[in-house]
C-alpha atoms as a PDB file:
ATOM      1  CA  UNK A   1       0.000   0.000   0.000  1.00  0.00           C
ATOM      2  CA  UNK A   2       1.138   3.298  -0.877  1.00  0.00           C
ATOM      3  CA  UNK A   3       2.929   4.986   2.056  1.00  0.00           C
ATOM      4  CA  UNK A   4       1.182   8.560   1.066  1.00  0.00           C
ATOM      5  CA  UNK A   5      -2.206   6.513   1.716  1.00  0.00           C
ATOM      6  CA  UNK A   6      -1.392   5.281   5.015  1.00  0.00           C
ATOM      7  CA  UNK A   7      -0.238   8.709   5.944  1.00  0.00           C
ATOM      8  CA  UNK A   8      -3.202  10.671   4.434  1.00  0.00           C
ATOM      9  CA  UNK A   9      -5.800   8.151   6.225  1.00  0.00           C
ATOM     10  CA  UNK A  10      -4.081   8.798   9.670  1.00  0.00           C
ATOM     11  CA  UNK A  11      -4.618  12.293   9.178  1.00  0.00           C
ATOM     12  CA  UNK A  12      -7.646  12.016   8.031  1.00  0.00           C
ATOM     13  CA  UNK A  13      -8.675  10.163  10.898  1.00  0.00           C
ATOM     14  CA  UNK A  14      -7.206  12.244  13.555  1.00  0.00           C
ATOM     15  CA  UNK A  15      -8.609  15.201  11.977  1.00  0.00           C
ATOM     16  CA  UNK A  16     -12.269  13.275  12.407  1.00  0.00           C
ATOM     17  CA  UNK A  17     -11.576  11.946  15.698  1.00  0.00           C
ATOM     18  CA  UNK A  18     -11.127  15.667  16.533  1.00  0.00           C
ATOM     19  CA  UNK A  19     -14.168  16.797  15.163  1.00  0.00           C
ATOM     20  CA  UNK A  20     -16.618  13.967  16.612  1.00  0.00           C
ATOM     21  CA  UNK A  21     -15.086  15.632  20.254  1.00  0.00           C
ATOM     22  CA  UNK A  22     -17.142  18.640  19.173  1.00  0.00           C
ATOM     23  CA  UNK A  23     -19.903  16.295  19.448  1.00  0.00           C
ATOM     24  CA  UNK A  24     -20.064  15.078  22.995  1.00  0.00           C
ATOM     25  CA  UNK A  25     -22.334  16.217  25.535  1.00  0.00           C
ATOM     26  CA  UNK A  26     -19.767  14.881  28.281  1.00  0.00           C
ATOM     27  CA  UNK A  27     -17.403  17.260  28.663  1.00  0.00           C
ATOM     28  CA  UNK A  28     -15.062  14.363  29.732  1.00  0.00           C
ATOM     29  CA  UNK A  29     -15.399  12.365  26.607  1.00  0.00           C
ATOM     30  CA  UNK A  30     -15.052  15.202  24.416  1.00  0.00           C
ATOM     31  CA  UNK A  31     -11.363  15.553  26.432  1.00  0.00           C
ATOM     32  CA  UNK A  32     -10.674  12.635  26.306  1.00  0.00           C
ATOM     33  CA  UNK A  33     -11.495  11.873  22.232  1.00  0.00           C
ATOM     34  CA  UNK A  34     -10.447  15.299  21.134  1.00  0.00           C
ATOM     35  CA  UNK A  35      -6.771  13.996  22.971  1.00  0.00           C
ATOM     36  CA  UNK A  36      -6.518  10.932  20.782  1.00  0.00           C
ATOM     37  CA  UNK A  37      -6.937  12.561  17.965  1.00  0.00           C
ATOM     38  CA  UNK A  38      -4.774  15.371  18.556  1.00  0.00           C
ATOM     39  CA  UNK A  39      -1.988  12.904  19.348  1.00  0.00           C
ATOM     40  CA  UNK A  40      -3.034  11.129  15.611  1.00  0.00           C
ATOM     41  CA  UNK A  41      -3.101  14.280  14.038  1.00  0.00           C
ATOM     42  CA  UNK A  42       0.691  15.131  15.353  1.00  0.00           C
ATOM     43  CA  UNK A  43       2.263  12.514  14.468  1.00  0.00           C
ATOM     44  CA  UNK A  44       0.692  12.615  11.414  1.00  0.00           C
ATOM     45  CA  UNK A  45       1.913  16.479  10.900  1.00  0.00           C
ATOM     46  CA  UNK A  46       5.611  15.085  12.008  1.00  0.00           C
ATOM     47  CA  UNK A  47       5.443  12.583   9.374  1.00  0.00           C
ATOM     48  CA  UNK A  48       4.831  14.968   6.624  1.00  0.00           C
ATOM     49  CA  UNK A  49       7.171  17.776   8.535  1.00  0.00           C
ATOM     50  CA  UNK A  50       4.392  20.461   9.560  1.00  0.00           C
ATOM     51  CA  UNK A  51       6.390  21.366  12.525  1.00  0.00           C
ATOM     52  CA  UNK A  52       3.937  24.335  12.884  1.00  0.00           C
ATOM     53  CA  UNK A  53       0.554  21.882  12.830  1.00  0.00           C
ATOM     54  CA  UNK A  54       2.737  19.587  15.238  1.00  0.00           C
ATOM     55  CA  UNK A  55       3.403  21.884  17.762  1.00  0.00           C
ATOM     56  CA  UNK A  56       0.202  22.877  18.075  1.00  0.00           C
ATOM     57  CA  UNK A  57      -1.491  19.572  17.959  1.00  0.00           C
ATOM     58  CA  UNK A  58       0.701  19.400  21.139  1.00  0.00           C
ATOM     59  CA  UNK A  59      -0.229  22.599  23.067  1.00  0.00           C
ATOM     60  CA  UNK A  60      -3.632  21.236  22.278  1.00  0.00           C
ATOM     61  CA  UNK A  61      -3.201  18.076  24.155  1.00  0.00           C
ATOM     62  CA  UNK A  62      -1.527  19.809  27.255  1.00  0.00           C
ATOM     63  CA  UNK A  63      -4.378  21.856  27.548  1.00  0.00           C
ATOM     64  CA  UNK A  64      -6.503  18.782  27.069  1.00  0.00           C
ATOM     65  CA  UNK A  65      -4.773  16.669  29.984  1.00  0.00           C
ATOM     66  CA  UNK A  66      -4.784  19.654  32.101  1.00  0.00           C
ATOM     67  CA  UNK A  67      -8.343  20.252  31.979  1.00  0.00           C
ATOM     68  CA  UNK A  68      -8.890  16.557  32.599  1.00  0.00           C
ATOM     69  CA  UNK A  69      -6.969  16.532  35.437  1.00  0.00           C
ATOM     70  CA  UNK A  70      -8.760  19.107  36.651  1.00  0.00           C
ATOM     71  CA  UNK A  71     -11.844  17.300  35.967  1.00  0.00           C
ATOM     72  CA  UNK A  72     -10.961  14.679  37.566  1.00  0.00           C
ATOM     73  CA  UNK A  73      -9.512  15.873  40.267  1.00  0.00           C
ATOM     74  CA  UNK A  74     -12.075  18.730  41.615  1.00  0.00           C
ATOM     75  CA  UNK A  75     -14.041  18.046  43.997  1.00  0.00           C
ATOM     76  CA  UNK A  76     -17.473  18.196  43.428  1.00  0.00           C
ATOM     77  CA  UNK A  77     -20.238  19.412  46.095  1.00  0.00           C
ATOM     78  CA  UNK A  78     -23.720  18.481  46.011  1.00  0.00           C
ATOM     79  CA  UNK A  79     -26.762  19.326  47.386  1.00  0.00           C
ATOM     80  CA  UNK A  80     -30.513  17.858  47.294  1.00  0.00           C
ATOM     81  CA  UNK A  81     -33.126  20.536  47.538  1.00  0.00           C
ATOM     82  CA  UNK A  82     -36.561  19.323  48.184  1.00  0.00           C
ATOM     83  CA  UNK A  83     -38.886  21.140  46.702  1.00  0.00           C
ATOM     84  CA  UNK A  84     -43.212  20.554  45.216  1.00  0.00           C
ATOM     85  CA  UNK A  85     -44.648  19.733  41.872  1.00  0.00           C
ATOM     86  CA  UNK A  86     -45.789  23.323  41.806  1.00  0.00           C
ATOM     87  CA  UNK A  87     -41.741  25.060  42.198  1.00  0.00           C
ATOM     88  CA  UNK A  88     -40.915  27.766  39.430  1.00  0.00           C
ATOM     89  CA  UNK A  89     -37.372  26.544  39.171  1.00  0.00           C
ATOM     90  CA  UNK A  90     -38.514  23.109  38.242  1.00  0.00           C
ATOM     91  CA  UNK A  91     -40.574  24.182  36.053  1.00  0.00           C
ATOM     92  CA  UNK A  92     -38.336  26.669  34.029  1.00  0.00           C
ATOM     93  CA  UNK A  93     -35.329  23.675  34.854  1.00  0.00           C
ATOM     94  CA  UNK A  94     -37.989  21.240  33.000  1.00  0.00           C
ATOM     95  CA  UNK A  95     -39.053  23.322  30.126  1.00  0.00           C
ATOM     96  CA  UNK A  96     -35.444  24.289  29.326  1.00  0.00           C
ATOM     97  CA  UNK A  97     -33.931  21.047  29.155  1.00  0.00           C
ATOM     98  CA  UNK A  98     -37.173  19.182  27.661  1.00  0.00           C
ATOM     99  CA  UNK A  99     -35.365  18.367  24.563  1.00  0.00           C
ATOM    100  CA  UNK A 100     -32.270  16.171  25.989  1.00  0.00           C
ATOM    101  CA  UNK A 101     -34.987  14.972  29.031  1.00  0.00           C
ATOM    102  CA  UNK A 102     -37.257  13.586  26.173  1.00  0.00           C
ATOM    103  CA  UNK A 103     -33.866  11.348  24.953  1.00  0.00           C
ATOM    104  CA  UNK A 104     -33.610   9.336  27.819  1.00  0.00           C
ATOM    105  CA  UNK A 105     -37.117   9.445  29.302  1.00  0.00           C
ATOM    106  CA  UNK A 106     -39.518   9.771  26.369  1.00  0.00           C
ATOM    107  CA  UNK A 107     -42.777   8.719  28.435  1.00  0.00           C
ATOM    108  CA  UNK A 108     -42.061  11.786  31.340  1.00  0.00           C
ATOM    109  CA  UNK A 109     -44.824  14.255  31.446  1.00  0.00           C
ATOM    110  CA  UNK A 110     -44.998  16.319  34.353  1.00  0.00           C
ATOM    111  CA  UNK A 111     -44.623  16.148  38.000  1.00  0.00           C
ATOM    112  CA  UNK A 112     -47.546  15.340  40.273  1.00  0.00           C
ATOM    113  CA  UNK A 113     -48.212  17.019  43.866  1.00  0.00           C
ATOM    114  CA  UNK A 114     -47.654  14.028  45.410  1.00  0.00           C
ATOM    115  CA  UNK A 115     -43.874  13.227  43.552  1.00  0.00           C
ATOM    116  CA  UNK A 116     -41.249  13.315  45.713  1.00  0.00           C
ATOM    117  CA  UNK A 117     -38.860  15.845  43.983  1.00  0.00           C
ATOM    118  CA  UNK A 118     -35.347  16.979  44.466  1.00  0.00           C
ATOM    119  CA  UNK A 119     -33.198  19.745  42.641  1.00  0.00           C
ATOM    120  CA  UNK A 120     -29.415  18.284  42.627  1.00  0.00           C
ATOM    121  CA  UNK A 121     -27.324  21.420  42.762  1.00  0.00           C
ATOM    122  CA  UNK A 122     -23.436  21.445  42.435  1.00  0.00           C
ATOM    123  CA  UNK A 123     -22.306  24.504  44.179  1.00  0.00           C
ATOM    124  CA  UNK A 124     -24.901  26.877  42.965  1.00  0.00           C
ATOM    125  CA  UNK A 125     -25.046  25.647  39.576  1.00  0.00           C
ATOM    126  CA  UNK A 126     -28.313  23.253  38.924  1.00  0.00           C
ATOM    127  CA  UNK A 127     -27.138  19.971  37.867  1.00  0.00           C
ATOM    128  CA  UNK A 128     -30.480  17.888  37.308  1.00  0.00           C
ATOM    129  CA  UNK A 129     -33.790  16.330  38.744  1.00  0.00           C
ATOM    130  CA  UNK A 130     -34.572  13.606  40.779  1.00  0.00           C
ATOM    131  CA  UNK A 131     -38.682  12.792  40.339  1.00  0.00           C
ATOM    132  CA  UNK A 132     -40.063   9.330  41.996  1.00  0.00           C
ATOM    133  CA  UNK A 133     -43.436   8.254  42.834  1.00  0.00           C
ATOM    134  CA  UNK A 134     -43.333   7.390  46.825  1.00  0.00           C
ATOM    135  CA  UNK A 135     -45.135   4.046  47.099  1.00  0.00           C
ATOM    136  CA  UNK A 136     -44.839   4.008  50.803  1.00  0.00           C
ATOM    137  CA  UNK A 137     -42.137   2.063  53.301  1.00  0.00           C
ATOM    138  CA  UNK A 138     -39.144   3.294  52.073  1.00  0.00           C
ATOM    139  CA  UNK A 139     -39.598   2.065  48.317  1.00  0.00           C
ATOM    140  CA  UNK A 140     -39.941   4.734  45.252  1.00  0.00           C
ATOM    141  CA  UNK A 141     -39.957   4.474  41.591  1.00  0.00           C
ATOM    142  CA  UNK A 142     -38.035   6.927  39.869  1.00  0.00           C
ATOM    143  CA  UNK A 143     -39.850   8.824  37.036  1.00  0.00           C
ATOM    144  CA  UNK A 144     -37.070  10.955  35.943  1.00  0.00           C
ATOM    145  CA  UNK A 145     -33.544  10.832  37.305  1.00  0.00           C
ATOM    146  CA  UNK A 146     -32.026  13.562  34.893  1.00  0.00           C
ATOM    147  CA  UNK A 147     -28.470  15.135  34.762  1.00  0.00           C
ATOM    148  CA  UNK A 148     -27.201  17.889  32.678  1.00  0.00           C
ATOM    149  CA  UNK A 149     -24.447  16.573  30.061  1.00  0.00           C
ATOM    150  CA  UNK A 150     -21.601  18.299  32.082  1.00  0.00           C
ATOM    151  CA  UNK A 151     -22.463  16.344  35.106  1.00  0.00           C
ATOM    152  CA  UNK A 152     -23.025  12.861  33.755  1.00  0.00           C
ATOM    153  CA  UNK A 153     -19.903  11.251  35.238  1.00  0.00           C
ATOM    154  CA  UNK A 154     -21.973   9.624  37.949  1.00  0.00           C
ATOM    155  CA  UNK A 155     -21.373  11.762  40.744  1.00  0.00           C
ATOM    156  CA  UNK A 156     -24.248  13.392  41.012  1.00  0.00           C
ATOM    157  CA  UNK A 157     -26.249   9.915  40.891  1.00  0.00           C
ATOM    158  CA  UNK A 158     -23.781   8.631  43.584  1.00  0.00           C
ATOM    159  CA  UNK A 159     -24.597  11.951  45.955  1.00  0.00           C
ATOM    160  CA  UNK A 160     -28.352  11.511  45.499  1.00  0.00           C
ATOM    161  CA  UNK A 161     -28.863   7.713  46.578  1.00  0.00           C
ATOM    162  CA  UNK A 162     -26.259   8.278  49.349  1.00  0.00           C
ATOM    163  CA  UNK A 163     -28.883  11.343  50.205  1.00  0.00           C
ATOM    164  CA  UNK A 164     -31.740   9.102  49.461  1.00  0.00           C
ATOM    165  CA  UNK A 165     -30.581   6.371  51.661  1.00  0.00           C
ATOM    166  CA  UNK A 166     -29.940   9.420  54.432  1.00  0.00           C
ATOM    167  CA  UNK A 167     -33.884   9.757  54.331  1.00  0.00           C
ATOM    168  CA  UNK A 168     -34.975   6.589  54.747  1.00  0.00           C
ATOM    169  CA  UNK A 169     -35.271   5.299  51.358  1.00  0.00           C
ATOM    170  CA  UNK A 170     -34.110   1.389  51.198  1.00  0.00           C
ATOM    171  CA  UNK A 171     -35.313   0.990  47.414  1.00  0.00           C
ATOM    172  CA  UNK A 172     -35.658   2.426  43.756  1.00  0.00           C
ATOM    173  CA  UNK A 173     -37.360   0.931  41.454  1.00  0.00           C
ATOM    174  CA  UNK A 174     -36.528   2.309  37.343  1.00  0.00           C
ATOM    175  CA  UNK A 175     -38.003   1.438  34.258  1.00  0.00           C
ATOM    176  CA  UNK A 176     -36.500   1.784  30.747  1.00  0.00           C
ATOM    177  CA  UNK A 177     -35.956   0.997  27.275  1.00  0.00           C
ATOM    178  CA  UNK A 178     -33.019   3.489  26.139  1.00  0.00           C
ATOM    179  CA  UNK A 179     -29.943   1.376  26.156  1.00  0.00           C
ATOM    180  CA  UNK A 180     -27.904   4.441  27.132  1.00  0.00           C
ATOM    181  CA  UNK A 181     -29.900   4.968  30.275  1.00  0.00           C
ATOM    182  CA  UNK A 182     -30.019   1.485  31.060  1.00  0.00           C
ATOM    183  CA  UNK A 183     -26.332   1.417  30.869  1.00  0.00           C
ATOM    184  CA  UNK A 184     -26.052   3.919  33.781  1.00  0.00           C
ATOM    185  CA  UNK A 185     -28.792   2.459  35.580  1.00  0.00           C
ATOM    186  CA  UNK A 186     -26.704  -0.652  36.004  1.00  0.00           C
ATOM    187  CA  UNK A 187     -23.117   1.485  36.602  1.00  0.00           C
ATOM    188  CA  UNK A 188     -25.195   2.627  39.708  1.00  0.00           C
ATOM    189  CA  UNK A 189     -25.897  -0.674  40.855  1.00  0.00           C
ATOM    190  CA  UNK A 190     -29.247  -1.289  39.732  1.00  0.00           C
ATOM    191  CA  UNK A 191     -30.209  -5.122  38.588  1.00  0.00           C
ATOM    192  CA  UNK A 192     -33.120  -6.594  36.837  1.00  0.00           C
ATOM    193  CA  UNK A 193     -36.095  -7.418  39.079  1.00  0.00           C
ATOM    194  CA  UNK A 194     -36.817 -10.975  39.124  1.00  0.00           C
ATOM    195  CA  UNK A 195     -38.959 -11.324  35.433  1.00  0.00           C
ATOM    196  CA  UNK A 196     -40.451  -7.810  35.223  1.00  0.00           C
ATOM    197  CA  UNK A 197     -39.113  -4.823  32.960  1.00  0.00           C
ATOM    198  CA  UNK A 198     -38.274  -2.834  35.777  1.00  0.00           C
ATOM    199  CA  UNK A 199     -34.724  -2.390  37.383  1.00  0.00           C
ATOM    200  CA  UNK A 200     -34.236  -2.359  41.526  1.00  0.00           C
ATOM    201  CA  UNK A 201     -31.803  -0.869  43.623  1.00  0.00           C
ATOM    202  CA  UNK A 202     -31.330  -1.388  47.191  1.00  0.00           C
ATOM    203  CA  UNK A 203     -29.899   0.877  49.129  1.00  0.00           C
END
């Protein structure tokens, strides 16, 4: 195979890599994929002697493991704000992020008065919603358990069941059929109940 070919196509593909980045709602995976592709795209710029392209392909990925770091590294701190069906913030929280919330829970409507509800704040910034029907004895089933992309590494998930467990809560039931939300569901510890469609977590 032409050596020009291989070179192209590994430029090519760093160059996509790069873009697809753009693409992520996690702020983590867009670090993390717009890194491999930088490092593609340099060596692919060393190869055909674009020192210039190279060099920056390289201040690129310093940035991009510094900000990672950092990522990973800050501590993040939660709260759980209890709050009614009938709150202006959830509303206005609901109505402005009713596009992604419609992704992973297409059958969610609206809170009821009798929902228990809690606003998951990191620091002062809002970072999702935690809706669940109480069905009495410590057991509710989650209607919407909803994080904003830049806080979908799990930790906010991890702080609210540690909070729910706080309160009394010993079990969540979930239901769903988008693979992607089923895939966290079981990352949090959640396991198929018995022969029903719904997933249970104790806590």
């Amino acid at each position: 195979m032409d050596m020009r070919f291989i070179l192209e196509l590994i430029g090519y593909t760093g160059s996509l890599l790069v873009i697809v980045s753009m693409l992520m709602t996690s702020v983590v995976k867009l670090r993390i994929i717009n890194t491999i592709g930088s490092v593609i795209f340099c060596g692919y710029a060393i190869a055909i002697h674009s020192y210039p392209t190279a060099a920056m392909q390289i201040c690129l990925i310093i940035i991009n493991m510094i900000n990672l770091y950092k990522l990973n590294n800050t501590k993040k701190e939660y709260s759980a704000i209890s709050t009614t069906a009938g709150d202006g913030f959830l509303a206005h929280f609901l109505f402005a992020n009713g596009t992604d919330i419609k992704i992973f829970f297409p059958n969610f409507s609206a809170p009821q008065a009798e929902d228990k509800i809690f606003i998951i704040t990191c620091g002062e910034v809002p970072a999702g919603i935690f809706i669940a029907k109480d069905e009495g004895n410590g057991v509710l089933t989650a209607k919407l358990d909803y994080t904003t992309p830049a806080y979908r590494d799990c930790s906010a998930g991890k702080f609210l069941y540690t909070h729910l467990t706080r309160l009394g809560i010993k079990k969540i039931y979930a239901e769903t059929k988008i693979p992607t939300h089923e895939k966290y569901l079981h990352k949090m510890g959640f396991s198929q109940d018995g022969d029903s469609s719904k997933l249970v977590k104790e806590l």
